[in-house]
C-alpha atoms as a PDB file:
ATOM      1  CA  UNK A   1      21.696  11.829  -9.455  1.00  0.00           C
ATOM      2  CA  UNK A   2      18.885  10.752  -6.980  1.00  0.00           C
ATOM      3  CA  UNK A   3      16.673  13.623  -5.179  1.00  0.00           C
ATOM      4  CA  UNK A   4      14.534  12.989  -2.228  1.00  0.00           C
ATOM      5  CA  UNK A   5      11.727  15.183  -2.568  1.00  0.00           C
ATOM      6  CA  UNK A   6       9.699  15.505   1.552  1.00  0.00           C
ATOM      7  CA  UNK A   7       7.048  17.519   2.642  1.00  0.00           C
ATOM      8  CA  UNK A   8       7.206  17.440   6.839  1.00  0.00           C
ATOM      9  CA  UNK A   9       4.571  17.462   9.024  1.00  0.00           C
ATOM     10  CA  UNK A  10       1.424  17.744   6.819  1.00  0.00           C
ATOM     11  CA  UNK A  11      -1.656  18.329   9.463  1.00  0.00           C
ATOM     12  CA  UNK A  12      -4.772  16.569   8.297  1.00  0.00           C
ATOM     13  CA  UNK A  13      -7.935  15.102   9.829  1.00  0.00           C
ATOM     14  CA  UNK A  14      -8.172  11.871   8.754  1.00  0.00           C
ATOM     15  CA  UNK A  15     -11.376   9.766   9.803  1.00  0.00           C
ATOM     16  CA  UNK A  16      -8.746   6.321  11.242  1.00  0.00           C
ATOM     17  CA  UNK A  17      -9.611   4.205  13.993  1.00  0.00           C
ATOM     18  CA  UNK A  18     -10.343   0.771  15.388  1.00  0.00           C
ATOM     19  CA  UNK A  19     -13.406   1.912  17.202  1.00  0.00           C
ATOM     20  CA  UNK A  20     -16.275   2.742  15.592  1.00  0.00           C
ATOM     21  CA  UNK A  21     -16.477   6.565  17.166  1.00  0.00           C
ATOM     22  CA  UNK A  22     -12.776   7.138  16.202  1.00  0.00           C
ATOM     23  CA  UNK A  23     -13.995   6.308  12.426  1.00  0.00           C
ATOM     24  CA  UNK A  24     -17.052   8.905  12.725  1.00  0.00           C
ATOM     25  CA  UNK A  25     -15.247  11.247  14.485  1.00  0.00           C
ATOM     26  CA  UNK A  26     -11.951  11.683  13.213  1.00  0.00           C
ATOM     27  CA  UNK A  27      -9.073  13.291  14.198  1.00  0.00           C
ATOM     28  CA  UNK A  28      -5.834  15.238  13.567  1.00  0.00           C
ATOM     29  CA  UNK A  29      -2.882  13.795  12.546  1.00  0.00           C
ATOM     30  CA  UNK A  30       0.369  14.862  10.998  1.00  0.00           C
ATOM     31  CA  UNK A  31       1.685  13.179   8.181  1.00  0.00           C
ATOM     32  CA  UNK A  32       5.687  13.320   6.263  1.00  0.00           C
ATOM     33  CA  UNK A  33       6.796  12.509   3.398  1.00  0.00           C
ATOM     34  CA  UNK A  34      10.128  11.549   1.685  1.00  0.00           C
ATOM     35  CA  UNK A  35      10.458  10.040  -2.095  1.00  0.00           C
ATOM     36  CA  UNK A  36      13.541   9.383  -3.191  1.00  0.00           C
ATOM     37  CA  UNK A  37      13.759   9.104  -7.651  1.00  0.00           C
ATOM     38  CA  UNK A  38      16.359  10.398 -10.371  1.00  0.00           C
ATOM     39  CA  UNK A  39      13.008  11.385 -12.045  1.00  0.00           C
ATOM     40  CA  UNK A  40      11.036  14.833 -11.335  1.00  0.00           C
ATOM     41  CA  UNK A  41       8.656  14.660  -8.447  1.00  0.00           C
ATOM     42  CA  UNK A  42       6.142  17.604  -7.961  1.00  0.00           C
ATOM     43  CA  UNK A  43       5.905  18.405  -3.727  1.00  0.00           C
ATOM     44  CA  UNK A  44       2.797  20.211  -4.809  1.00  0.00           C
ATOM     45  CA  UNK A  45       1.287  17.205  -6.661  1.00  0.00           C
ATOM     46  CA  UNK A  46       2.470  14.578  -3.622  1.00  0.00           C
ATOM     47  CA  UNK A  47       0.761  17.131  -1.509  1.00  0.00           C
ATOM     48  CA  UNK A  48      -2.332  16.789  -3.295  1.00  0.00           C
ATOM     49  CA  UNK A  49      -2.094  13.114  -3.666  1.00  0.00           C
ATOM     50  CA  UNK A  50      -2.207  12.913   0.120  1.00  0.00           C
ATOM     51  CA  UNK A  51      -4.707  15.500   1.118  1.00  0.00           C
ATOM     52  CA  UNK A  52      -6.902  13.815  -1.322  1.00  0.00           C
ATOM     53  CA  UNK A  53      -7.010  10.368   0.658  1.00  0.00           C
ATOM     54  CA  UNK A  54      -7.714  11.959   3.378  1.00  0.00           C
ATOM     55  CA  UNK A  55     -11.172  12.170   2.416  1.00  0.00           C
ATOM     56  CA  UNK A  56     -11.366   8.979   3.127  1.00  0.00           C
ATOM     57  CA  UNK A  57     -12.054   6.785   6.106  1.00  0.00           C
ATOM     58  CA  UNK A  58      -9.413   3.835   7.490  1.00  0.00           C
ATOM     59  CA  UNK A  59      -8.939   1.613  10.676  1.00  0.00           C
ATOM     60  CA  UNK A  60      -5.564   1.808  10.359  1.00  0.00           C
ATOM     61  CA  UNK A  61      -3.077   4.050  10.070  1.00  0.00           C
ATOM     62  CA  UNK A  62      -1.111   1.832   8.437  1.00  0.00           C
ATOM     63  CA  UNK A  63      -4.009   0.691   5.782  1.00  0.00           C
ATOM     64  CA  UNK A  64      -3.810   5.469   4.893  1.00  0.00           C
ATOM     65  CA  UNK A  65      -0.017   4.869   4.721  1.00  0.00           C
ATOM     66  CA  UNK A  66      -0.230   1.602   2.246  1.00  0.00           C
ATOM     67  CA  UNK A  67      -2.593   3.210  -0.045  1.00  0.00           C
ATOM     68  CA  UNK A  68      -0.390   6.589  -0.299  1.00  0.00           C
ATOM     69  CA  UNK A  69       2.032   4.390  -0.828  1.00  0.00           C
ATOM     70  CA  UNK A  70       0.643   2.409  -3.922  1.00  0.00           C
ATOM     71  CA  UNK A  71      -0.221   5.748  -5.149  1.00  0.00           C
ATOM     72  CA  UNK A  72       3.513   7.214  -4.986  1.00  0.00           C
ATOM     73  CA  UNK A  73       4.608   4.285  -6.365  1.00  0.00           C
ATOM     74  CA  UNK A  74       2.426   4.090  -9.308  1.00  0.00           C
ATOM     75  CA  UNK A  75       2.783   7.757 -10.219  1.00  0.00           C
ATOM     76  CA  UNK A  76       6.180   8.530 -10.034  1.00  0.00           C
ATOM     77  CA  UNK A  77       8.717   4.704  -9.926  1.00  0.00           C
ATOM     78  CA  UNK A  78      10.575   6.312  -6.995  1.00  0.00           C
ATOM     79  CA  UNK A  79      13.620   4.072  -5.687  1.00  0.00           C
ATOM     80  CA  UNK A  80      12.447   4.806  -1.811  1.00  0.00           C
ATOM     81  CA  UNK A  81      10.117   6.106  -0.055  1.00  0.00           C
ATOM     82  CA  UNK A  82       9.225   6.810   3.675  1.00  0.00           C
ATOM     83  CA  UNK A  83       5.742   7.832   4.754  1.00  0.00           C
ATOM     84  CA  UNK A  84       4.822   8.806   8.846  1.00  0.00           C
ATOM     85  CA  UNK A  85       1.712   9.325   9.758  1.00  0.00           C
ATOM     86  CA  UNK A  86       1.659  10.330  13.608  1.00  0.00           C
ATOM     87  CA  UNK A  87      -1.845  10.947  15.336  1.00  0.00           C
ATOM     88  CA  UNK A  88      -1.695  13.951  17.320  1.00  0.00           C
ATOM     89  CA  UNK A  89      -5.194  13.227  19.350  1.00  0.00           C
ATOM     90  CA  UNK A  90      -4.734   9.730  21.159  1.00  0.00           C
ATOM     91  CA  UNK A  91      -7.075   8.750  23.025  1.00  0.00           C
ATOM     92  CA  UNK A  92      -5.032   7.155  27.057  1.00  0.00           C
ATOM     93  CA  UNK A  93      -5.740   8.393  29.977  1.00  0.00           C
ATOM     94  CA  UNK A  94      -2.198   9.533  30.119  1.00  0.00           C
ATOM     95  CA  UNK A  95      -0.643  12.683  27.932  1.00  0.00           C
ATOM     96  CA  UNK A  96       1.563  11.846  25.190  1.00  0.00           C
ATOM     97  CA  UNK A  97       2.361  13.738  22.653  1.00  0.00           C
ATOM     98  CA  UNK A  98       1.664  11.544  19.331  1.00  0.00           C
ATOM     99  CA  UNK A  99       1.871   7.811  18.334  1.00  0.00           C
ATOM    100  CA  UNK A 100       2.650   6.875  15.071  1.00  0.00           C
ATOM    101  CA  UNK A 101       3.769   4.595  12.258  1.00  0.00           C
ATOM    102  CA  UNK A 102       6.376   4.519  10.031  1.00  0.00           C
ATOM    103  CA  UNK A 103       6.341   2.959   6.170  1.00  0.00           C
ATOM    104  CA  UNK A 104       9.743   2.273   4.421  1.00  0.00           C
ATOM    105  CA  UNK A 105       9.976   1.149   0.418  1.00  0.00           C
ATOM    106  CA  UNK A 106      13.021   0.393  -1.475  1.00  0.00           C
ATOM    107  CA  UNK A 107      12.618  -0.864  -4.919  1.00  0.00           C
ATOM    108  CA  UNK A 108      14.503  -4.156  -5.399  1.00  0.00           C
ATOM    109  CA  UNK A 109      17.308  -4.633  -8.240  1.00  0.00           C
ATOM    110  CA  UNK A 110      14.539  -6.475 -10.537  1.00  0.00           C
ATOM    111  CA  UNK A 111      12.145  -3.000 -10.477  1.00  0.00           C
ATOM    112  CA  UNK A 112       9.406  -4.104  -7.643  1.00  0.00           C
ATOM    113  CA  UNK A 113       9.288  -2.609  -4.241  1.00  0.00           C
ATOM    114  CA  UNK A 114      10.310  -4.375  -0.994  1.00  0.00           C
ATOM    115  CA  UNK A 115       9.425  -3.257   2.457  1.00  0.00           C
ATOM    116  CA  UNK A 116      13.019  -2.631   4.295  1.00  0.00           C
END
């Protein structure tokens, strides 16, 4: 039997951007998790995992997701797992409401991951 384990719309501040000042400054973002594994995975543990990177600063969102990612995988040899991180304060001229990125894993027949 396979459970996906998700924790939804995590709010963080996360210091991510390409410009310099997004970097220092930082800002909110909301972030969603869903691992997928016949073995136990602790929500309260993922949780953890996650707020714990946010300590740290990125230019991407995509280089936060990748290294949650690694860490997942390395912790817990889910089957799949889907990460979003949306930022909630984007800096256009014109209001939106959040843009974001998507990361999906599947683990390939032979035991390695594979990006779908």
């Amino acid at each position: 039997m396979k459970v996906t384990v998700f924790i939804e719309n995590i709010k963080a501040f996360i210091r991510c951007g390409v410009f310099e000042e997004e970097r220092k400054l930082g800002g909110q973002y909301e972030i969603s998790l869903y691992v997928e594994s016949e073995e136990f995975v602790d929500y309260q543990e993922l949780y953890s995992l996650t707020m714990e990177l946010t300590e740290d600063t990125y230019t991407y969102m995509e280089d936060f997701a990748k290294e949650l990612l690694f860490r997942i995988t390395e912790k817990w040899n889910p089957d799949s797992v889907i990460i979003r991180v949306n930022k909630l304060s984007v800096p256009f001229k014109h209001s939106f409401e959040r843009a974001g990125i998507e990361i999906r894993w599947v683990r390939d027949g032979k035991g390695k991951g594979n990006k779908m």
